[in-house]
N, C-alpha and C. Protein backbone atom coordinates (compact mmCIF):
# COMPACT_ATOMS: atom_id res chain seq x y z
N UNK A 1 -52.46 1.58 14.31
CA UNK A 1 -52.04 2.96 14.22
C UNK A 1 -53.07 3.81 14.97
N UNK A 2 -52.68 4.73 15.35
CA UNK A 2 -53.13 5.37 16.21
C UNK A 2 -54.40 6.37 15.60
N UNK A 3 -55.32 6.97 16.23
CA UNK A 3 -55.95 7.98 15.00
C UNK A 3 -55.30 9.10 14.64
N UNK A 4 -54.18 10.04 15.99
CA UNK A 4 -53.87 10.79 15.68
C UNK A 4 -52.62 10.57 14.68
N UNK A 5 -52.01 9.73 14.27
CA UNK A 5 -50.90 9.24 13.18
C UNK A 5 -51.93 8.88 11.97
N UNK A 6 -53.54 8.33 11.76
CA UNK A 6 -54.17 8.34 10.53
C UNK A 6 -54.26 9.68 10.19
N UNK A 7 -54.84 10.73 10.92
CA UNK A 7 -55.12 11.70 10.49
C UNK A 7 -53.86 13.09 10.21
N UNK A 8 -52.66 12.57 10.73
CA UNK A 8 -51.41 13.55 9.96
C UNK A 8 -51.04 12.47 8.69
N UNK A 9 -50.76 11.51 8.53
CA UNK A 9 -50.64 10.31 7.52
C UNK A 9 -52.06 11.24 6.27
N UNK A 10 -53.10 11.07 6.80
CA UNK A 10 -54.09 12.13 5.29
C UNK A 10 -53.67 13.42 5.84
N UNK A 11 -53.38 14.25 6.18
CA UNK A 11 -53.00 15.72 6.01
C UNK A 11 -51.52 15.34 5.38
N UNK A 12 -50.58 14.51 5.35
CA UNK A 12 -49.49 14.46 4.79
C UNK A 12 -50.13 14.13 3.32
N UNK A 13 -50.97 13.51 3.19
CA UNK A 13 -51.62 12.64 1.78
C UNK A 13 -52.08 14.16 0.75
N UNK A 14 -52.87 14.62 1.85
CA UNK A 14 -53.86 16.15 1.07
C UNK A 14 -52.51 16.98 0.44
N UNK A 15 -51.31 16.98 1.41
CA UNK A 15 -50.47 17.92 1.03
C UNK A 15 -49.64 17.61 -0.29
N UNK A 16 -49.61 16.10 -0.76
CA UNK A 16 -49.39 16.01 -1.29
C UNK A 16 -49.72 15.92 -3.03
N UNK A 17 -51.59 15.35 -2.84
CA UNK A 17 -51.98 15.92 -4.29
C UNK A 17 -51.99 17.18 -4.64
N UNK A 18 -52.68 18.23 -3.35
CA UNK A 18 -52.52 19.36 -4.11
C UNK A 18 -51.61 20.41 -4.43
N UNK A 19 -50.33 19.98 -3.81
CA UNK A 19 -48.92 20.38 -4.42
C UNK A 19 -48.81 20.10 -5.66
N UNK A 20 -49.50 18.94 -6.03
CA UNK A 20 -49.05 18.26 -7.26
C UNK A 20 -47.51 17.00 -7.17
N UNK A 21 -47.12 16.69 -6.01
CA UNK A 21 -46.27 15.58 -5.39
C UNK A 21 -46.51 14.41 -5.45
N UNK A 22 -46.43 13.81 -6.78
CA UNK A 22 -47.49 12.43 -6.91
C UNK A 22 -46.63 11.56 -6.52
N UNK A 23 -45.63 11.70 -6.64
CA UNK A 23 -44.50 10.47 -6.60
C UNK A 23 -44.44 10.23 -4.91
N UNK A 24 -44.31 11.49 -4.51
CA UNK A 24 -44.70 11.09 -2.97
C UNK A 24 -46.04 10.73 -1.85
N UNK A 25 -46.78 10.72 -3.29
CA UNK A 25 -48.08 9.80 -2.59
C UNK A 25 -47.90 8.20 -2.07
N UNK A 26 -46.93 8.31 -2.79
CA UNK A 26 -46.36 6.41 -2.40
C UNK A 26 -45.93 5.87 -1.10
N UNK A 27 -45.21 7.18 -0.25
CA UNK A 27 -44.84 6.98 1.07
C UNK A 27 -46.37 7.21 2.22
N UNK A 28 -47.31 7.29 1.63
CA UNK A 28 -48.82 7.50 2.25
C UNK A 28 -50.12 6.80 1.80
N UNK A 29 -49.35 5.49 0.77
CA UNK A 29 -50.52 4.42 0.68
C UNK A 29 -49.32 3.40 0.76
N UNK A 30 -50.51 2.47 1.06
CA UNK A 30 -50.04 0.96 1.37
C UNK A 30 -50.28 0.36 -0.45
N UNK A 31 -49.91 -0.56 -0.47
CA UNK A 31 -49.63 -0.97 -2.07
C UNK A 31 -51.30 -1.52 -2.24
N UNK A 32 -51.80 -2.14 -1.35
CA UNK A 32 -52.75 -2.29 -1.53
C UNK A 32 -53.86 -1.81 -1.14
N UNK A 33 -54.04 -0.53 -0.80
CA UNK A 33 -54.65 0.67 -0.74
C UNK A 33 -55.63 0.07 -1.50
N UNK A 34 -57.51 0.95 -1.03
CA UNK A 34 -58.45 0.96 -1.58
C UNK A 34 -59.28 1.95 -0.91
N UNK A 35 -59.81 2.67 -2.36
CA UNK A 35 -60.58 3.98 -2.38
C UNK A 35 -61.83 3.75 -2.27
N UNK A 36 -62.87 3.53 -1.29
CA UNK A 36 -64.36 3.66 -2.00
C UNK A 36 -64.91 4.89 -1.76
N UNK A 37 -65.75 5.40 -3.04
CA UNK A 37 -66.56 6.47 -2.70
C UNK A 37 -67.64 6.76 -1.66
N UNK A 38 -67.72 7.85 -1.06
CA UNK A 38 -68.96 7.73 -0.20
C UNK A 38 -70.38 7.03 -0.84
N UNK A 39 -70.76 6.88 -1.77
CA UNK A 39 -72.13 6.19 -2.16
C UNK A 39 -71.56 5.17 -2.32
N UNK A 40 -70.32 4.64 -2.49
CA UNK A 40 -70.00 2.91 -2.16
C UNK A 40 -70.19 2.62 -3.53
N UNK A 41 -70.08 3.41 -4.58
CA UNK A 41 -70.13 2.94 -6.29
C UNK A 41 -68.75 2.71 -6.77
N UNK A 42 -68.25 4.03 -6.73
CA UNK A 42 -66.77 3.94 -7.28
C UNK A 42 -65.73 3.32 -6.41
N UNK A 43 -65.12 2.84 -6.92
CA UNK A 43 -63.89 1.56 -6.04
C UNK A 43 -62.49 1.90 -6.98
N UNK A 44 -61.59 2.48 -6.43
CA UNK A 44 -59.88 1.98 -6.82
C UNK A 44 -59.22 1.33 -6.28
N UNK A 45 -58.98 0.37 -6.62
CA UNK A 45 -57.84 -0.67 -5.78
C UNK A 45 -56.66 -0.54 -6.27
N UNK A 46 -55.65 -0.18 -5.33
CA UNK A 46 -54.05 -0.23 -5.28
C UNK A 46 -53.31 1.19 -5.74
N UNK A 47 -52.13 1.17 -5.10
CA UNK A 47 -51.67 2.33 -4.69
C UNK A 47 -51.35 2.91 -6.13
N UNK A 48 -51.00 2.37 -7.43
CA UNK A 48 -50.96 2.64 -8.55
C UNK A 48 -51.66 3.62 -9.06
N UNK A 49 -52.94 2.76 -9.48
CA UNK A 49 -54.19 3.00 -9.53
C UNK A 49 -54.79 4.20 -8.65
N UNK A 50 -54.51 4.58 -7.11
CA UNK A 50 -54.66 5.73 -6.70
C UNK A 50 -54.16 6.91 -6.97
N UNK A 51 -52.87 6.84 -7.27
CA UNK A 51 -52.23 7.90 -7.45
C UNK A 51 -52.52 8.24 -9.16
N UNK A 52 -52.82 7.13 -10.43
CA UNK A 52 -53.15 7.70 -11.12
C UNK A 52 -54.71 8.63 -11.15
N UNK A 53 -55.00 7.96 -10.06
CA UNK A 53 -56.42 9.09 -10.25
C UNK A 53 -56.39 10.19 -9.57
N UNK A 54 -55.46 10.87 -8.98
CA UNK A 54 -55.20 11.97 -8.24
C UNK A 54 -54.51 12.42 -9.60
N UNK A 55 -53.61 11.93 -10.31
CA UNK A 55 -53.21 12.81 -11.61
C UNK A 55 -54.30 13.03 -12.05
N UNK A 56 -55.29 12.23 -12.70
CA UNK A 56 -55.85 12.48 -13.49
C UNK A 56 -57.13 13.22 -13.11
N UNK A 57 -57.12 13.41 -11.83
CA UNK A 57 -58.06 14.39 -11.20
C UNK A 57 -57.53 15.82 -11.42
N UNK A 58 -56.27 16.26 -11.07
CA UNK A 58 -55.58 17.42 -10.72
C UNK A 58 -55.24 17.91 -12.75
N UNK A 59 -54.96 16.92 -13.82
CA UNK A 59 -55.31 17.28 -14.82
C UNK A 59 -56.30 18.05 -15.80
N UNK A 60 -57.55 17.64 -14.97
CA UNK A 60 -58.71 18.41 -15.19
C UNK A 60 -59.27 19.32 -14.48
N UNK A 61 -58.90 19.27 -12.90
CA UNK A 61 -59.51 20.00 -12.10
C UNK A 61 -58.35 21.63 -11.61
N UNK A 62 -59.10 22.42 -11.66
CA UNK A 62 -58.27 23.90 -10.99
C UNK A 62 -58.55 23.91 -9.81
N UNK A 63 -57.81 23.40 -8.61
CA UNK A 63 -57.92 23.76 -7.29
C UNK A 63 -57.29 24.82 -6.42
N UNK A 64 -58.62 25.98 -6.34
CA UNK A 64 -57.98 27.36 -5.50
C UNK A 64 -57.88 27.34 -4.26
N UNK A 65 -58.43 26.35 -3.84
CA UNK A 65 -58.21 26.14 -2.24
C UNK A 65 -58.75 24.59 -2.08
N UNK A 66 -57.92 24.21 -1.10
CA UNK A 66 -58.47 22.85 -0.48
C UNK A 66 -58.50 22.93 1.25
N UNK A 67 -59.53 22.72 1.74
CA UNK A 67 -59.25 22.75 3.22
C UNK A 67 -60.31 21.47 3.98
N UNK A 68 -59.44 20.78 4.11
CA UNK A 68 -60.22 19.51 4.72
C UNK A 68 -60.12 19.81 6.68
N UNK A 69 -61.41 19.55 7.10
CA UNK A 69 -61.15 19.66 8.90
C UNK A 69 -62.62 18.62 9.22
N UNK A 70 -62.34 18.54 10.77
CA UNK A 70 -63.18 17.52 11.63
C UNK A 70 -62.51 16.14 11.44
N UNK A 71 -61.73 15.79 10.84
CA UNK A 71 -61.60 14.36 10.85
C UNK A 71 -61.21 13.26 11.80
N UNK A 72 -62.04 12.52 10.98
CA UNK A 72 -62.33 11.32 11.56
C UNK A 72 -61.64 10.11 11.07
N UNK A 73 -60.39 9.14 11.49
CA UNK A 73 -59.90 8.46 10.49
C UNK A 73 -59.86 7.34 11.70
N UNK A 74 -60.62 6.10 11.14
CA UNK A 74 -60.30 4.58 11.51
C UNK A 74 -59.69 3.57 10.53
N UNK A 75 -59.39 2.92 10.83
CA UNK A 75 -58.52 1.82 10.32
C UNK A 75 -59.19 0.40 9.91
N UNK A 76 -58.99 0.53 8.60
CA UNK A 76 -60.13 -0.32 8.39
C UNK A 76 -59.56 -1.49 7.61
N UNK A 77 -59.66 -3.16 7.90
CA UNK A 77 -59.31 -4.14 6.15
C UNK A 77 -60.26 -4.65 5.89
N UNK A 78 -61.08 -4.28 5.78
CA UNK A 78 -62.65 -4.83 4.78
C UNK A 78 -63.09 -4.14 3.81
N UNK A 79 -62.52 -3.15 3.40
CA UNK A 79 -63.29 -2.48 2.42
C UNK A 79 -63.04 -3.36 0.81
């Protein structure tokens, strides 16, 4: 995939947690999707499992703005 198709693929992704569109997070992970945190501690594996933590993020969290820019998206199967 191309970078410019990774990086509308996560602007389609962003648009979708913070709408609150969880069900359509599914058409923007692969089933076996995996999250690592930038310090490389926290790990979610699988598209399930992702999308419940975007609920359960958006449950606790009040988001007044989200604006993600510069990106950088490679394609990665080692994580």
């Amino acid at each position: 995939m191309a970078e410019s198709e990774l990086i509308a693929l996560v602007k389609e992704l962003d648009r979708c947690w913070t709408e609150r569109r969880f069900d359509d997070l599914r058409r923007c992970l692969a089933e076996d999707a995996v999250f690592v945190a930038p310090d490389g501690r926290a790990r979610v594996e699988g598209r399930e499992a992702a999308i419940e933590g975007y609920r359960e993020f958006m449950a606790r969290a009040r988001v007044d703005r989200f604006e993600a820019r510069d990106h950088v998206a490679t394609e990665r199967g080692d994580a």
